[in-house]
Protein backbone atom coordinates (compact mmCIF):
# COMPACT_ATOMS: atom_id res chain seq x y z
CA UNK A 1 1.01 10.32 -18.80
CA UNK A 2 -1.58 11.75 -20.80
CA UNK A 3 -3.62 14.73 -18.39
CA UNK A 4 -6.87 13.44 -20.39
CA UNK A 5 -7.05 9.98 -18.52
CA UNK A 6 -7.53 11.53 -15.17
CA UNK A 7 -9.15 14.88 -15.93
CA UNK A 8 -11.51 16.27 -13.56
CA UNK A 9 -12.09 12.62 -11.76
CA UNK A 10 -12.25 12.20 -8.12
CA UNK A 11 -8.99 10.51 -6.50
CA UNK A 12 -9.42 9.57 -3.10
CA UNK A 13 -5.72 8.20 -1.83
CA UNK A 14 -5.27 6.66 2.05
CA UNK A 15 -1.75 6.88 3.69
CA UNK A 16 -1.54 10.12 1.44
CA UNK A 17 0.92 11.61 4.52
CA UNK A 18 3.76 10.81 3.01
CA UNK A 19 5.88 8.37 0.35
CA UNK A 20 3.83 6.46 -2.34
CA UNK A 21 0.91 8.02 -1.19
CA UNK A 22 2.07 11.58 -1.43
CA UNK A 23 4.14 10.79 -4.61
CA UNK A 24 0.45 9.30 -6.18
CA UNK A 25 -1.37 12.76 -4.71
CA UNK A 26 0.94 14.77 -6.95
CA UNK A 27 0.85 12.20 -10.40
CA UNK A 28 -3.25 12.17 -10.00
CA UNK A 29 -3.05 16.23 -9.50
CA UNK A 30 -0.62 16.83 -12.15
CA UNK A 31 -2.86 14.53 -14.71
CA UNK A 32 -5.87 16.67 -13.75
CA UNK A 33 -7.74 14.54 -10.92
CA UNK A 34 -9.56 15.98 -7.67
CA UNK A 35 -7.29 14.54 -5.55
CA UNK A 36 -8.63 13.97 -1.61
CA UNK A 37 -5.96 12.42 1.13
CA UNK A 38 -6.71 10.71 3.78
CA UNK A 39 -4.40 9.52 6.73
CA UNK A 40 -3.95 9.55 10.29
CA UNK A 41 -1.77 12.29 10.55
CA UNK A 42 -3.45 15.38 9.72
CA UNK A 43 -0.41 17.44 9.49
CA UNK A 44 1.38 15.31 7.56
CA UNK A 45 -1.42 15.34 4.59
CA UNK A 46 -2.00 18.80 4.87
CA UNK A 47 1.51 19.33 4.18
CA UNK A 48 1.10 17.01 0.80
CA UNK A 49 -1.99 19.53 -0.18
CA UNK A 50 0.17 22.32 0.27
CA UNK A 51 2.31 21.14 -2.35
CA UNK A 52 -0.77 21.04 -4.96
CA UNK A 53 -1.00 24.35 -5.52
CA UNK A 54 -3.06 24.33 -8.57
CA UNK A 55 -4.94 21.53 -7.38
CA UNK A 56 -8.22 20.78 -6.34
CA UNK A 57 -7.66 18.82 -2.87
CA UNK A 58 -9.94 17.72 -0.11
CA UNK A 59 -8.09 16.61 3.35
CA UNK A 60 -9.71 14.28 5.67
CA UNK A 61 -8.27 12.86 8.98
CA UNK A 62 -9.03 8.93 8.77
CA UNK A 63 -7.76 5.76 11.00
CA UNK A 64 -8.35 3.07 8.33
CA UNK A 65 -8.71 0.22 10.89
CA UNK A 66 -12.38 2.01 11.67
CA UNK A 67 -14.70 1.72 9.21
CA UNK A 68 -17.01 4.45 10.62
CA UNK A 69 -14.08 6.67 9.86
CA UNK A 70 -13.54 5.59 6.36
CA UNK A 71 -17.25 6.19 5.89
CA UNK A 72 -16.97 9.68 7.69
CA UNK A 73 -13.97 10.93 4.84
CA UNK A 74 -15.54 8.75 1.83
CA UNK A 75 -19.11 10.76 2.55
CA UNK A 76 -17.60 14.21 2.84
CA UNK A 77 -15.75 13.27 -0.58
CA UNK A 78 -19.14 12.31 -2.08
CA UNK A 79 -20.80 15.22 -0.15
CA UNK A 80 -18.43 17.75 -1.68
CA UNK A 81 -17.49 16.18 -5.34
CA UNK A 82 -20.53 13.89 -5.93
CA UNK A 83 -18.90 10.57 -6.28
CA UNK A 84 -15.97 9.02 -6.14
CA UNK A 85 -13.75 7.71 -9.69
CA UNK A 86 -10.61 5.88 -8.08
CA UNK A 87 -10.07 4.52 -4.66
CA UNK A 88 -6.56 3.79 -3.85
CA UNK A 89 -5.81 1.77 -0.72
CA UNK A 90 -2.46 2.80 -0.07
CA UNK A 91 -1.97 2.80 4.54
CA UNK A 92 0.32 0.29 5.48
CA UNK A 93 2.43 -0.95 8.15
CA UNK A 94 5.08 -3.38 8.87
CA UNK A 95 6.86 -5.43 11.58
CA UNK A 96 10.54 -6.70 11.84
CA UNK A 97 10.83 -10.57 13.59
CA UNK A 98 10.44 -14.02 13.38
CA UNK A 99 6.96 -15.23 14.34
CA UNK A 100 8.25 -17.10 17.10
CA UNK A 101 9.42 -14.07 18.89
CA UNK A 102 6.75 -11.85 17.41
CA UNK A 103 3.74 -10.79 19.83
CA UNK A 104 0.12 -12.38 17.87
CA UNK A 105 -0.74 -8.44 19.04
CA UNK A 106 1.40 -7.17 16.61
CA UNK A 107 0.51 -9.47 13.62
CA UNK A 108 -2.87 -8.69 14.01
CA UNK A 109 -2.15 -5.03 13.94
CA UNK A 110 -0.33 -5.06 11.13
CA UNK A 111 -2.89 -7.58 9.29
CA UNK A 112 -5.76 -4.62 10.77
CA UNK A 113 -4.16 -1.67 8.88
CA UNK A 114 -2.80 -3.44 5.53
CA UNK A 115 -5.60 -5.59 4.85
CA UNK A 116 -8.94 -4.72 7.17
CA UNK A 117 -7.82 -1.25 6.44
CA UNK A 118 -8.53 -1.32 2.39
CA UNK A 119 -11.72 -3.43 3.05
CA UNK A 120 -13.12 -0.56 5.39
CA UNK A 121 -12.40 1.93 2.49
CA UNK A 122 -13.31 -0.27 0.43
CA UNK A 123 -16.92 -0.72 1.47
CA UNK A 124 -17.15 3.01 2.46
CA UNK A 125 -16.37 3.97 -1.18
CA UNK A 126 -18.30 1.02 -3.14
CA UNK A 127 -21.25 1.96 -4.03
CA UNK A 128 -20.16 5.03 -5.63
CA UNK A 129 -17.11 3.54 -7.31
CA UNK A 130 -19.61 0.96 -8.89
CA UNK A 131 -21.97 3.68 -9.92
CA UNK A 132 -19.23 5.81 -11.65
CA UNK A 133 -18.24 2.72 -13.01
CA UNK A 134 -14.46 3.17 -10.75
CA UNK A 135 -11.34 1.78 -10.11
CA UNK A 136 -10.23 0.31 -7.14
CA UNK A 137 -5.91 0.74 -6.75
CA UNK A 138 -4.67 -1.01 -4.07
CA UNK A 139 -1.05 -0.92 -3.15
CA UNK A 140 0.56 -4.37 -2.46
CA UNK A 141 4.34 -5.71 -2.58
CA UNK A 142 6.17 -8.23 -3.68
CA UNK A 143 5.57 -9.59 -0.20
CA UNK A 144 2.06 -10.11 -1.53
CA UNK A 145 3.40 -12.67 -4.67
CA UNK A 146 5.82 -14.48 -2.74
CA UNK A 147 7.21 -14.88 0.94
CA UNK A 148 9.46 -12.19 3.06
CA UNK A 149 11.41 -13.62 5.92
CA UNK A 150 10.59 -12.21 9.18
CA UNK A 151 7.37 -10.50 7.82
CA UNK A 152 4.95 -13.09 8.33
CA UNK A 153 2.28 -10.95 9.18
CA UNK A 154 3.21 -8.19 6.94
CA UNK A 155 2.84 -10.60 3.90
CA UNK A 156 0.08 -12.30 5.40
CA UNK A 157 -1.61 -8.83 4.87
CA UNK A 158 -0.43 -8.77 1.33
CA UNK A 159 -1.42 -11.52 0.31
CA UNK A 160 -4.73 -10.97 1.79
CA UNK A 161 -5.31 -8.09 -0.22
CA UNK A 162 -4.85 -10.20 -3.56
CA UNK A 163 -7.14 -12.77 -2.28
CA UNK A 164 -9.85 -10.00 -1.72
CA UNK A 165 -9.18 -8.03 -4.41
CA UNK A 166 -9.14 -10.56 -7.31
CA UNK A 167 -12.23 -11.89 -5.72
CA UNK A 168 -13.99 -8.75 -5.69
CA UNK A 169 -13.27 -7.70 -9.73
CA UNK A 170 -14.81 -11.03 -10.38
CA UNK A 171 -18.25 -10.06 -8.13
CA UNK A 172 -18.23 -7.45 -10.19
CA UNK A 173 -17.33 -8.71 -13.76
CA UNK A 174 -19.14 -6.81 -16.26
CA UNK A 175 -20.15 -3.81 -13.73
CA UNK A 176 -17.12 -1.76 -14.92
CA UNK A 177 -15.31 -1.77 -11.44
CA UNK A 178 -11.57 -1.77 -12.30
CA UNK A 179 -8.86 -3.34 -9.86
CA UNK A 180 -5.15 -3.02 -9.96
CA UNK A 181 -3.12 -4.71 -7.78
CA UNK A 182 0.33 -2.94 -7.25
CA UNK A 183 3.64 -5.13 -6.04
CA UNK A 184 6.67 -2.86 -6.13
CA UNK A 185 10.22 -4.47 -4.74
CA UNK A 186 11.80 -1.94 -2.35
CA UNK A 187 10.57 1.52 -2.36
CA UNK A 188 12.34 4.63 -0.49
CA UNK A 189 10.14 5.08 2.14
CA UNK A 190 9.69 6.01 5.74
CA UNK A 191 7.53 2.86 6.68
CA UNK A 192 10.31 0.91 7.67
CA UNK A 193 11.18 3.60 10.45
CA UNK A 194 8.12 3.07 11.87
CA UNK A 195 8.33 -0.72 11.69
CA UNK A 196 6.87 -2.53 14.78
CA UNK A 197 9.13 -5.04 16.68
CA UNK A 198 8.58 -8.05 18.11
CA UNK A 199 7.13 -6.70 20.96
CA UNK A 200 4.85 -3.65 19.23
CA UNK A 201 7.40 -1.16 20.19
CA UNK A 202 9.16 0.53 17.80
CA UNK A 203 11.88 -1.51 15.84
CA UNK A 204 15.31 -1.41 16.89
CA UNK A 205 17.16 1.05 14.22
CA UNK A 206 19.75 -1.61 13.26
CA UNK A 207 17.46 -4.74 12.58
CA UNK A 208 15.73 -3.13 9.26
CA UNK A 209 16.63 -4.94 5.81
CA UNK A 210 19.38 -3.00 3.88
CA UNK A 211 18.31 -3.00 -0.05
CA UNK A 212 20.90 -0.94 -2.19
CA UNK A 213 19.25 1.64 -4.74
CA UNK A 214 15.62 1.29 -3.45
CA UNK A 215 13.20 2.91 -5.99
CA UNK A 216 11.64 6.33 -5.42
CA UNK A 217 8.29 6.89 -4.71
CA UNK A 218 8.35 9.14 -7.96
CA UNK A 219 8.90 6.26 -9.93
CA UNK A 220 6.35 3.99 -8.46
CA UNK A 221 3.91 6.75 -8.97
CA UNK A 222 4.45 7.34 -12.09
CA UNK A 223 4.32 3.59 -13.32
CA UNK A 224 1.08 3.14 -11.65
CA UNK A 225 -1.00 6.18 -12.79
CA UNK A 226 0.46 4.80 -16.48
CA UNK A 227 -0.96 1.13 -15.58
CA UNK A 228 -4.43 2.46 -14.10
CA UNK A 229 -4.80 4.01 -17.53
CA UNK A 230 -4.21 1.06 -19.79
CA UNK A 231 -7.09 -1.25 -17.35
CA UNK A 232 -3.51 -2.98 -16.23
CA UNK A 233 -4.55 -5.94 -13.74
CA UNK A 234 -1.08 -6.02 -11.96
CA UNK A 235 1.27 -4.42 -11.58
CA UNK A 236 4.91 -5.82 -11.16
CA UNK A 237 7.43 -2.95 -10.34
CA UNK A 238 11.34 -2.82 -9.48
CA UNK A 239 14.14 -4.62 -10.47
CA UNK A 240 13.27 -7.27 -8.17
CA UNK A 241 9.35 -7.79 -8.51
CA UNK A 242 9.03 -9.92 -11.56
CA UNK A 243 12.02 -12.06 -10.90
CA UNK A 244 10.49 -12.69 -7.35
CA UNK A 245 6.53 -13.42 -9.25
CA UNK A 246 7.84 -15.92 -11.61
CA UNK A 247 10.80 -17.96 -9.55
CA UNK A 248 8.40 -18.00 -6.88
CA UNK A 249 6.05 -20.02 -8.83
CA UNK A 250 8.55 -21.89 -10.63
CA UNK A 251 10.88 -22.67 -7.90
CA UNK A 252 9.78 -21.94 -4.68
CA UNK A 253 12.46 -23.78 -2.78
CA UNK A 254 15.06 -21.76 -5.09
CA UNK A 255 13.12 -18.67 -4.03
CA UNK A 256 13.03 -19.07 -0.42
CA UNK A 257 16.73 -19.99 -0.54
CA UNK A 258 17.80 -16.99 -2.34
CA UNK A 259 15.36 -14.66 -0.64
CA UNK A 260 16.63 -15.78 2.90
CA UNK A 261 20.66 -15.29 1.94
CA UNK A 262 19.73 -11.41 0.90
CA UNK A 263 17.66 -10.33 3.61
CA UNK A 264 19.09 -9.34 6.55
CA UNK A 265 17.58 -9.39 9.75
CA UNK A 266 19.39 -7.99 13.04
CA UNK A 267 16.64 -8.60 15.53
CA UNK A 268 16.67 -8.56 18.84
CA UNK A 269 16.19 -11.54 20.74
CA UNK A 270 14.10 -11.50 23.88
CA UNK A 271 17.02 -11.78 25.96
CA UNK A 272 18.64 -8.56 24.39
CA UNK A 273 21.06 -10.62 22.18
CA UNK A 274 21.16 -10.45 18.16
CA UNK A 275 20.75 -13.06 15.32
CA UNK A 276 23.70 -12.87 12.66
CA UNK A 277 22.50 -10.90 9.76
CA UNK A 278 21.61 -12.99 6.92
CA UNK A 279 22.50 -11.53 3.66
């Protein structure tokens, strides 16, 4: 990653507490960007700008499902750097559970942060990212190319986002506004220990999907600071992703079968008992 394709630009990053987000904080730093991070916990992000030392860094508390805070944080980065360059929409959340034992609550919270959450950034941001002639990153998941048993609403959100985002490039054709759409397989990650249940609680530690050899947030990082620099489109990342893109479209029914006999689920039913896992 050359330092020149990111020098001195302004790199605003949500969810920037911790995994991808952090891990794209320190690429963007380390290739010369302004980096600002924005999440709901505080700490958490000023703990990531601690760990940029030589970098220029801007903190801002920000609950993506409100857009007056994602206008708050995207003025004070204007305010302080004059504009923004690249906007990656990186917050996310997920659930564990069938729809039929999943609260509507809880898909529409997940749906709120995934998806509402990068539109409220989104708009904050723009206007400037249209006069600097930006890029928009927004990270997605396979979940967002193809389905992901007992994650309705989670790829519901996903596939939002590719709805939205492909839409907007093309409002924007010939403006300069970049988009890249990012669908890693299985990343190393807290988010699933914060996973919702079916009942907006916290998920039960047993009923999360066991993936062997997971990617690092290093390496998903790294491959999409490389992609935003080529103009890449899409970005299909982990052993799994393209696989899952093209049999999807190909073969759905093959997808879906295969999909469903390696994911395991260990939910809880409402009555306290447990599903078999499927593997």
């Amino acid at each position: 990653m050359k330092k020149a394709a990111f020098a001195d630009q302004s790199v605003v990053i949500t969810g920037a507490a911790g995994g991808i987000g952090a891990a794209l904080a320190r690429r963007f730093a380390q290739a010369g960007a302004r980096v600002a991070l924005l999440d709901h916990d505080l700490d958490g992000a000023m703990a990531v700008a601690a760990g940029l030392a030589d970098a220029t860094v801007i903190v801002q508390r920000c609950d993506v499902t409100s857009l007056a805070d994602c206008v708050t944080a995207v003025d004070a980065v204007i305010a302080a750097w004059g504009g923004i360059d690249v906007l990656v929409n990186n917050a996310g959340i997920t659930h564990l559970g069938r729809f039929v034992d999943t609260d509507v609550d809880v898909i529409r919270r997940v749906v709120d942060v995934n998806f509402f959450g990068a539109v409220n950034c989104t708009k904050a941001a723009l206007a400037s990212l249209l006069d600097r002639r930006g890029r928009i990153i927004v990270t997605s998941s396979v979940a967002g190319v193809a389905p992901l048993f007992g994650r309705s609403g989670y790829a519901a959100g996903k596939h939002a986002l590719h709805g939205f985002f492909d839409s907007l490039r093309a409002e924007h054709h010939g403006e300069g506004l970049k988009v890249l759409l990012v669908c890693p397989s299985f990343v190393d990650t807290a988010i699933g220990d914060h996973a919702l249940g079916p009942d907006g609680r916290a998920a039960e530690p047993d009923a999360r999907t066991g993936v062997k050899a997971p990617m690092s947030p290093d390496a998903v990082a790294d491959a999409v600071v490389q992609a935003a620099s080529r103009d890449r489109r899409l970005l299909l990342i982990g052993r799994e992703a393209r696989p899952s893109y093209w049999i999807n479209r190909v073969a759905p029914r093959l997808y879906d079968r295969a999909m469903i006999r390696r994911t395991t689920d260990r939910q809880p039913r409402p009555d306290g008992a447990r599903r078999g896992g499927l593997k």
